[in-house]
C-alpha atoms as a PDB file:
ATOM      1  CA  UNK A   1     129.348 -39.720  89.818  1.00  0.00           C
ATOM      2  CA  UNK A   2     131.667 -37.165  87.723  1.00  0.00           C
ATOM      3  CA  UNK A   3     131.318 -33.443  88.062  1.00  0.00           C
ATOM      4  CA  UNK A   4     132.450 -32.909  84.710  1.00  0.00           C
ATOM      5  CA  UNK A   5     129.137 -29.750  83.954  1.00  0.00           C
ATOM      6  CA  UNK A   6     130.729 -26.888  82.379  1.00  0.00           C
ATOM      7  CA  UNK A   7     129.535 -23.285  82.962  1.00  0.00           C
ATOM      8  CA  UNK A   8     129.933 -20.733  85.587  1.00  0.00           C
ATOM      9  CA  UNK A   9     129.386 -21.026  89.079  1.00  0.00           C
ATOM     10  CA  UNK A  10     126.589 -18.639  90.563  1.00  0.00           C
ATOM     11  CA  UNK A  11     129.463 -17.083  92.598  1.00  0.00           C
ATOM     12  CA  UNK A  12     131.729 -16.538  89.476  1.00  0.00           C
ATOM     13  CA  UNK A  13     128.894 -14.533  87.901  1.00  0.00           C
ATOM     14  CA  UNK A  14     128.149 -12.329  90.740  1.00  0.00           C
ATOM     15  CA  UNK A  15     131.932 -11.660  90.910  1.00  0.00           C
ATOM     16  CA  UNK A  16     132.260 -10.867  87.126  1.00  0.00           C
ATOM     17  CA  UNK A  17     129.420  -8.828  87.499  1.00  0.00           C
ATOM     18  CA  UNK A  18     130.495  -6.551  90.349  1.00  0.00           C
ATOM     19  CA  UNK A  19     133.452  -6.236  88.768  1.00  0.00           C
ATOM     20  CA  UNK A  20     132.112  -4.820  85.547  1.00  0.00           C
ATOM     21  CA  UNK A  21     130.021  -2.402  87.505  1.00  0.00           C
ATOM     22  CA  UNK A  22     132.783  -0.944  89.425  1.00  0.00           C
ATOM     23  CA  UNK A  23     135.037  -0.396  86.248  1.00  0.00           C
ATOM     24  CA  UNK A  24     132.522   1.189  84.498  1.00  0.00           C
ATOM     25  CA  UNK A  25     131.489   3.579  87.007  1.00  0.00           C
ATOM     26  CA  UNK A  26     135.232   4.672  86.838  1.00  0.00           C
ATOM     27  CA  UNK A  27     134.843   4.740  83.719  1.00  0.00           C
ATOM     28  CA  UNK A  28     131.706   6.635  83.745  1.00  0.00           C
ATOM     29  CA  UNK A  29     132.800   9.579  86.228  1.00  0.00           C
ATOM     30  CA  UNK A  30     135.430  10.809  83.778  1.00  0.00           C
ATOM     31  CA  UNK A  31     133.554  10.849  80.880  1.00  0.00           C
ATOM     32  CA  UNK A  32     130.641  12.537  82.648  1.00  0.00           C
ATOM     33  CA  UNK A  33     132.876  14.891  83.597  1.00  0.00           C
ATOM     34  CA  UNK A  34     133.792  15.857  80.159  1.00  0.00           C
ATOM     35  CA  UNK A  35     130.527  16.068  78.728  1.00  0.00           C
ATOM     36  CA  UNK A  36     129.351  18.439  81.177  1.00  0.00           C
ATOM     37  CA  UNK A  37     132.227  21.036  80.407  1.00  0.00           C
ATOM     38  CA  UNK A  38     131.633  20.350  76.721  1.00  0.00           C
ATOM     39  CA  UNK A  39     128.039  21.379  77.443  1.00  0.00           C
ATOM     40  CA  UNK A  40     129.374  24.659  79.257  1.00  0.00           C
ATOM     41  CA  UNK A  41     131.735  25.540  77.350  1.00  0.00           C
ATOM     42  CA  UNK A  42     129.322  25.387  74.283  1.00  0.00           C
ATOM     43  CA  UNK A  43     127.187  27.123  76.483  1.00  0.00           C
ATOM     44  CA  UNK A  44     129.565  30.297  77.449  1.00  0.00           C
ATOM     45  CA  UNK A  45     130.826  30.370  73.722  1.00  0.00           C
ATOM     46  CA  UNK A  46     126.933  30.946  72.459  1.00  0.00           C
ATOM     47  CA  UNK A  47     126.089  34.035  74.934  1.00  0.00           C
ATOM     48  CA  UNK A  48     129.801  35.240  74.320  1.00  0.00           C
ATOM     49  CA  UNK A  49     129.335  35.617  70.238  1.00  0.00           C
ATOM     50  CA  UNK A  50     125.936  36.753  70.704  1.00  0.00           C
ATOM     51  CA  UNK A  51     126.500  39.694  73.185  1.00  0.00           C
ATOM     52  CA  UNK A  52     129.806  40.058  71.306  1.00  0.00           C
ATOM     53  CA  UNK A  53     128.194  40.359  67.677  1.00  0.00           C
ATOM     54  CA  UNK A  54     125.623  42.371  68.996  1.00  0.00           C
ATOM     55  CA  UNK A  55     127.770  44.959  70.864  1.00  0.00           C
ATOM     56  CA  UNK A  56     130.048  45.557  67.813  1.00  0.00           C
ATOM     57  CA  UNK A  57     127.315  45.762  65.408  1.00  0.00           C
ATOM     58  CA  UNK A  58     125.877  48.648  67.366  1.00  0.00           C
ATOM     59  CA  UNK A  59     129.325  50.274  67.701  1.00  0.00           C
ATOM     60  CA  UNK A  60     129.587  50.205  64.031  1.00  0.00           C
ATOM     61  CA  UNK A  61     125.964  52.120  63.883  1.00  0.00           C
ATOM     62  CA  UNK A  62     125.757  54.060  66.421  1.00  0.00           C
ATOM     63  CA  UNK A  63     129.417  55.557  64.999  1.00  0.00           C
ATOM     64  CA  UNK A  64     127.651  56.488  62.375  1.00  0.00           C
ATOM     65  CA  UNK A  65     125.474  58.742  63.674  1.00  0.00           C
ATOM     66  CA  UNK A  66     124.712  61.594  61.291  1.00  0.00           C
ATOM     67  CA  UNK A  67     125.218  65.288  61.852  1.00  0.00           C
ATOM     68  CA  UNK A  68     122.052  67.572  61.939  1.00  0.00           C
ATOM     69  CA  UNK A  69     122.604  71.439  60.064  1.00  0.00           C
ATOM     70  CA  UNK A  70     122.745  72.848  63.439  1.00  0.00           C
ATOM     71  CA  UNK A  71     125.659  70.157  63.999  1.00  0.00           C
ATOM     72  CA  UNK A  72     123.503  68.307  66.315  1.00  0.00           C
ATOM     73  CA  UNK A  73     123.961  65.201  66.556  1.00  0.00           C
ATOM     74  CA  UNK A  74     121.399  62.940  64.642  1.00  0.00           C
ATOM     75  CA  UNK A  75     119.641  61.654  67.849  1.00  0.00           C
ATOM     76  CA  UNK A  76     115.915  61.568  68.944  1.00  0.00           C
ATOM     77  CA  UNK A  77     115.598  59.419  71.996  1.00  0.00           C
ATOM     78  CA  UNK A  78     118.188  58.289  74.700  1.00  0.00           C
ATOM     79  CA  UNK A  79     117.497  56.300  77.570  1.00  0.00           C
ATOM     80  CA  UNK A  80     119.477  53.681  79.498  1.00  0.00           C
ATOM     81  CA  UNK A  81     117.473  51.144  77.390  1.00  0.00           C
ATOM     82  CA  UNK A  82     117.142  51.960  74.308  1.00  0.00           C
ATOM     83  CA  UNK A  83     118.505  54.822  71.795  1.00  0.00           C
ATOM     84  CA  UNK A  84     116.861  56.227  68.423  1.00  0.00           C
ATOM     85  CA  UNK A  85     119.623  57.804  65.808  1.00  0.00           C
ATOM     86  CA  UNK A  86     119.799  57.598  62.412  1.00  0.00           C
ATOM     87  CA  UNK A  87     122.987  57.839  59.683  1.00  0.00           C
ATOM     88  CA  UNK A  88     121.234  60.383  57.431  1.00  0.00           C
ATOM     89  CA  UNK A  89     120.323  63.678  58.833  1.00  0.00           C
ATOM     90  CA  UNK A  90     116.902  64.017  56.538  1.00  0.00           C
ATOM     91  CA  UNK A  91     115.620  60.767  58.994  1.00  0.00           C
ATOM     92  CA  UNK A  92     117.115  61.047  62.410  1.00  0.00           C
ATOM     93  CA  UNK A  93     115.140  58.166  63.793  1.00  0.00           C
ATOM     94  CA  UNK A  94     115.892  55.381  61.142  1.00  0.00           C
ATOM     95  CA  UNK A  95     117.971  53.219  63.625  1.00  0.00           C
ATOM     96  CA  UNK A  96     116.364  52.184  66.724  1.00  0.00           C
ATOM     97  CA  UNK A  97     118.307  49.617  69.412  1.00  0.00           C
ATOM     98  CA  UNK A  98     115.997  48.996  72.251  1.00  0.00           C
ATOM     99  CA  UNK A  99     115.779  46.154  75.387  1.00  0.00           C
ATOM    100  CA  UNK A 100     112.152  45.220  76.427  1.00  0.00           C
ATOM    101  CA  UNK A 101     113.404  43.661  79.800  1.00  0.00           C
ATOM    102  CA  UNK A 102     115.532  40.735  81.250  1.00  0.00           C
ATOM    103  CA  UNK A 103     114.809  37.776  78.991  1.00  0.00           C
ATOM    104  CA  UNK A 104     114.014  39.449  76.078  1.00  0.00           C
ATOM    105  CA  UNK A 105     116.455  40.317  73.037  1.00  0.00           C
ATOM    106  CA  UNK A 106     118.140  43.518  72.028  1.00  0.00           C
ATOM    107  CA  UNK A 107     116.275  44.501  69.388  1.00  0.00           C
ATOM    108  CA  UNK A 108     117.521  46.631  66.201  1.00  0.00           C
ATOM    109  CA  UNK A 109     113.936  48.008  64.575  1.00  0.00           C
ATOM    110  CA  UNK A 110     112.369  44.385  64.489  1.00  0.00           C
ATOM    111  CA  UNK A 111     115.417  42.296  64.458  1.00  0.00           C
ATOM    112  CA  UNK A 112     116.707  40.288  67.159  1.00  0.00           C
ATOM    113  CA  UNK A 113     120.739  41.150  67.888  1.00  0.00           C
ATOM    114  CA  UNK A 114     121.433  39.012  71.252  1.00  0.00           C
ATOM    115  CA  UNK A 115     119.322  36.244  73.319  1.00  0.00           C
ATOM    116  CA  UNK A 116     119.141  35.781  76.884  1.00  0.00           C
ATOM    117  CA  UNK A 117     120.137  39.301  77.797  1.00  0.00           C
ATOM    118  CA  UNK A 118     119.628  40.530  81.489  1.00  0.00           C
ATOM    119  CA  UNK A 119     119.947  43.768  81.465  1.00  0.00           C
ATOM    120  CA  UNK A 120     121.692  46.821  78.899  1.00  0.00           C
ATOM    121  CA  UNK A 121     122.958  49.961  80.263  1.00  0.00           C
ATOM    122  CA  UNK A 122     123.663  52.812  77.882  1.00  0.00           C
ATOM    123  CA  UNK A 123     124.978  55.672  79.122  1.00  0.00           C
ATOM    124  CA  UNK A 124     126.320  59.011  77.372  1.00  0.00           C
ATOM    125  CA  UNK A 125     128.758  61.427  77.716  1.00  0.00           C
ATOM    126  CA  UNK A 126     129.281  65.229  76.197  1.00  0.00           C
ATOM    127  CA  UNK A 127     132.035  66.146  75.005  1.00  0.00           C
ATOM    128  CA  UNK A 128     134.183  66.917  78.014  1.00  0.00           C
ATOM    129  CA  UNK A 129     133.637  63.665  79.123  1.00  0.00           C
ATOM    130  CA  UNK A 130     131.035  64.255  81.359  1.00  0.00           C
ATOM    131  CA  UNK A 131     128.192  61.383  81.882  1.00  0.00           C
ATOM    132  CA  UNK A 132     124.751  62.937  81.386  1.00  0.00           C
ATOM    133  CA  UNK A 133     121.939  62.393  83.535  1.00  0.00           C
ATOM    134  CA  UNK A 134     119.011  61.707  84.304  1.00  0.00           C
ATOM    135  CA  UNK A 135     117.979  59.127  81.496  1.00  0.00           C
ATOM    136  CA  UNK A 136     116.002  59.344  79.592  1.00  0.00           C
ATOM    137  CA  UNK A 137     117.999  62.975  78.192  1.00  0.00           C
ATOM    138  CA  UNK A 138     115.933  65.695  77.495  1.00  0.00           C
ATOM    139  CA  UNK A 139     116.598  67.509  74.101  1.00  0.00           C
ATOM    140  CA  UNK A 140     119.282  70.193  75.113  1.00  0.00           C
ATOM    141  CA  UNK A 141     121.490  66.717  76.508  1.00  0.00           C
ATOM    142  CA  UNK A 142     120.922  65.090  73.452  1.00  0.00           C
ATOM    143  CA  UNK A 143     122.379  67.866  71.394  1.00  0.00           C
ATOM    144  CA  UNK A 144     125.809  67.599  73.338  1.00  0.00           C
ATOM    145  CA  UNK A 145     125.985  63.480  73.475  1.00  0.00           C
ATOM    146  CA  UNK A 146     129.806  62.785  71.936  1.00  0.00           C
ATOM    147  CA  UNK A 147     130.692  59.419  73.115  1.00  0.00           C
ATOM    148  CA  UNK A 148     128.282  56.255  74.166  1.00  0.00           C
ATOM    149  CA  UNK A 149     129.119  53.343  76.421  1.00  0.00           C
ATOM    150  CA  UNK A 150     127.323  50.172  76.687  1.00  0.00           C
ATOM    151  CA  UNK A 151     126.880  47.364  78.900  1.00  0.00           C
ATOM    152  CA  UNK A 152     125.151  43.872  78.147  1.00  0.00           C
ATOM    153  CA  UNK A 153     124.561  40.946  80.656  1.00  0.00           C
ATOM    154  CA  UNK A 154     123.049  38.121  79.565  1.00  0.00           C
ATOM    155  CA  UNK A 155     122.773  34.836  80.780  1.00  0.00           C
ATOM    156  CA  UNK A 156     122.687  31.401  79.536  1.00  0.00           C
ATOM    157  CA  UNK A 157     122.401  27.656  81.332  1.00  0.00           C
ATOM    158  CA  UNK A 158     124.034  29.239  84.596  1.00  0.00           C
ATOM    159  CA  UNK A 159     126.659  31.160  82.939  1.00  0.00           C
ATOM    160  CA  UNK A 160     126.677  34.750  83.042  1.00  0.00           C
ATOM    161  CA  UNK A 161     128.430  37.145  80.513  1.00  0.00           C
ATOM    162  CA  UNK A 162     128.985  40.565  80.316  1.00  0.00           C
ATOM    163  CA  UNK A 163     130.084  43.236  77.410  1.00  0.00           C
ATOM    164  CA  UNK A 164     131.442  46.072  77.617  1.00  0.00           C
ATOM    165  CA  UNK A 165     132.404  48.625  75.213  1.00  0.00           C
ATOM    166  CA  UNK A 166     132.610  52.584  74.346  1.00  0.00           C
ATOM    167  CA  UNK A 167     132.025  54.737  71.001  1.00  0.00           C
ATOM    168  CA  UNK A 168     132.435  58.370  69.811  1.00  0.00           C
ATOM    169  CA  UNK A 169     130.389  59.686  67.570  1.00  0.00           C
ATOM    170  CA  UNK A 170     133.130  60.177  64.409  1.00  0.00           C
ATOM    171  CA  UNK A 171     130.501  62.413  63.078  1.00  0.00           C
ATOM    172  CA  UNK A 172     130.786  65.193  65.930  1.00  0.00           C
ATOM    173  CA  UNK A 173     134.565  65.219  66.212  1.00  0.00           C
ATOM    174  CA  UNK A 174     135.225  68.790  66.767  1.00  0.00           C
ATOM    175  CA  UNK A 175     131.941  69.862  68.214  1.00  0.00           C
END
C-alpha cells in the first residue's frame, strides 16, 4: 500500500496556525498602539480649538467694552463666572458670557462657545493693577475694572486643557 494522499498533516496545520497568530499579534500591538494616539491626539486637538476659539473670541468682545458718559466702563455684572458688558454705551448689558457649571458650555447670550469645560475663572483688575475682590464686584469695583483675565479648563476623553489669557479694556485707556 502507497501513501501517496496529498494534504496537510494535522500537525502542519496547528503549526501554520500558531504561527499566524503570533505574527499577527506583533502585528497587532503596533498598530493598536497608533490608533490609540490618533484617538488622543484628535482628542486634545478638539478641547484645544474649542477653549482656544472661545477664549479669543471673548478677548475680542470683552476689548470692546464701551465707555459710559461718566467714563465708566460699560459693565453691569462681574463675577468669577460670568460677566455682562456691552460695546454700545446706550445698552450696557448686550453681551453676556456666562458658565452654568463643570460640564456645561460657556455660553455667549444663548450660544454655545466651548464644550466640556470644567471650570472658568474671571478675575479683574483696576487700573493700578490691583485684582478686585470679592466676586461678584459691587458697583463702585465695577466702575474701576481696566484689565480682565481668564482661565478655562475643560476636559475631554482623559485629557485636560487649560487657557489662559488677559485683556484691557482699549476703551478705558487713560482712566
Amino acid at each position: 500500500m502507497s501513501n501517496d494522499s496529498k494534504g496537510f498533516t494535522l500537525i502542519e496545520l496547528v503549526m501554520v496556525i500558531t504561527l499566524l497568530g503570533i505574527i499577527g499579534g506583533i502585528i497587532a500591538i503596533p498598530l493598536y498602539i497608533g490608533t490609540k494616539g490618533w484617538f488622543e491626539a484628535t482628542t486634545r486637538e478638539g478641547i484645544t480649538e474649542s477653549g482656544r476659539i472661545a477664549i479669543e473670541r471673548m478677548m475680542r468682545e470683552i476689548r470692546n467694552t464701551a465707555r459710559t458718559a461718566a467714563n465708566a466702563p460699560c459693565i453691569t455684572t462681574a463675577t468669577a463666572t460670568s460677566f455682562i458688558f456691552g460695546d454700545d454705551p446706550a445698552n450696557c448689558a448686550s453681551i453676556n458670557f456666562s458658565w452654568a457649571g463643570a460640564g456645561n458650555p460657556i455660553m455667549r447670550g444663548a450660544d454655545a462657545l466651548a464644550d466640556n469645560v470644567n471650570s472658568i475663572d474671571i478675575n479683574y483688575y483696576d487700573g493700578t493693577n490691583i485684582l478686585l475682590n470679592p466676586r461678584p464686584l459691587n458697583a463702585g469695583q465695577i466702575a474701576t475694572i481696566r484689565r480682565l483675565s481668564i482661565e478655562i479648563e475643560s476636559t475631554s476623553g482623559g485629557e485636560t486643557m487649560r487657557k489662559y489669557s488677559e485683556v484691557y479694556l482699549s476703551n478705558m485707556k487713560g482712566y
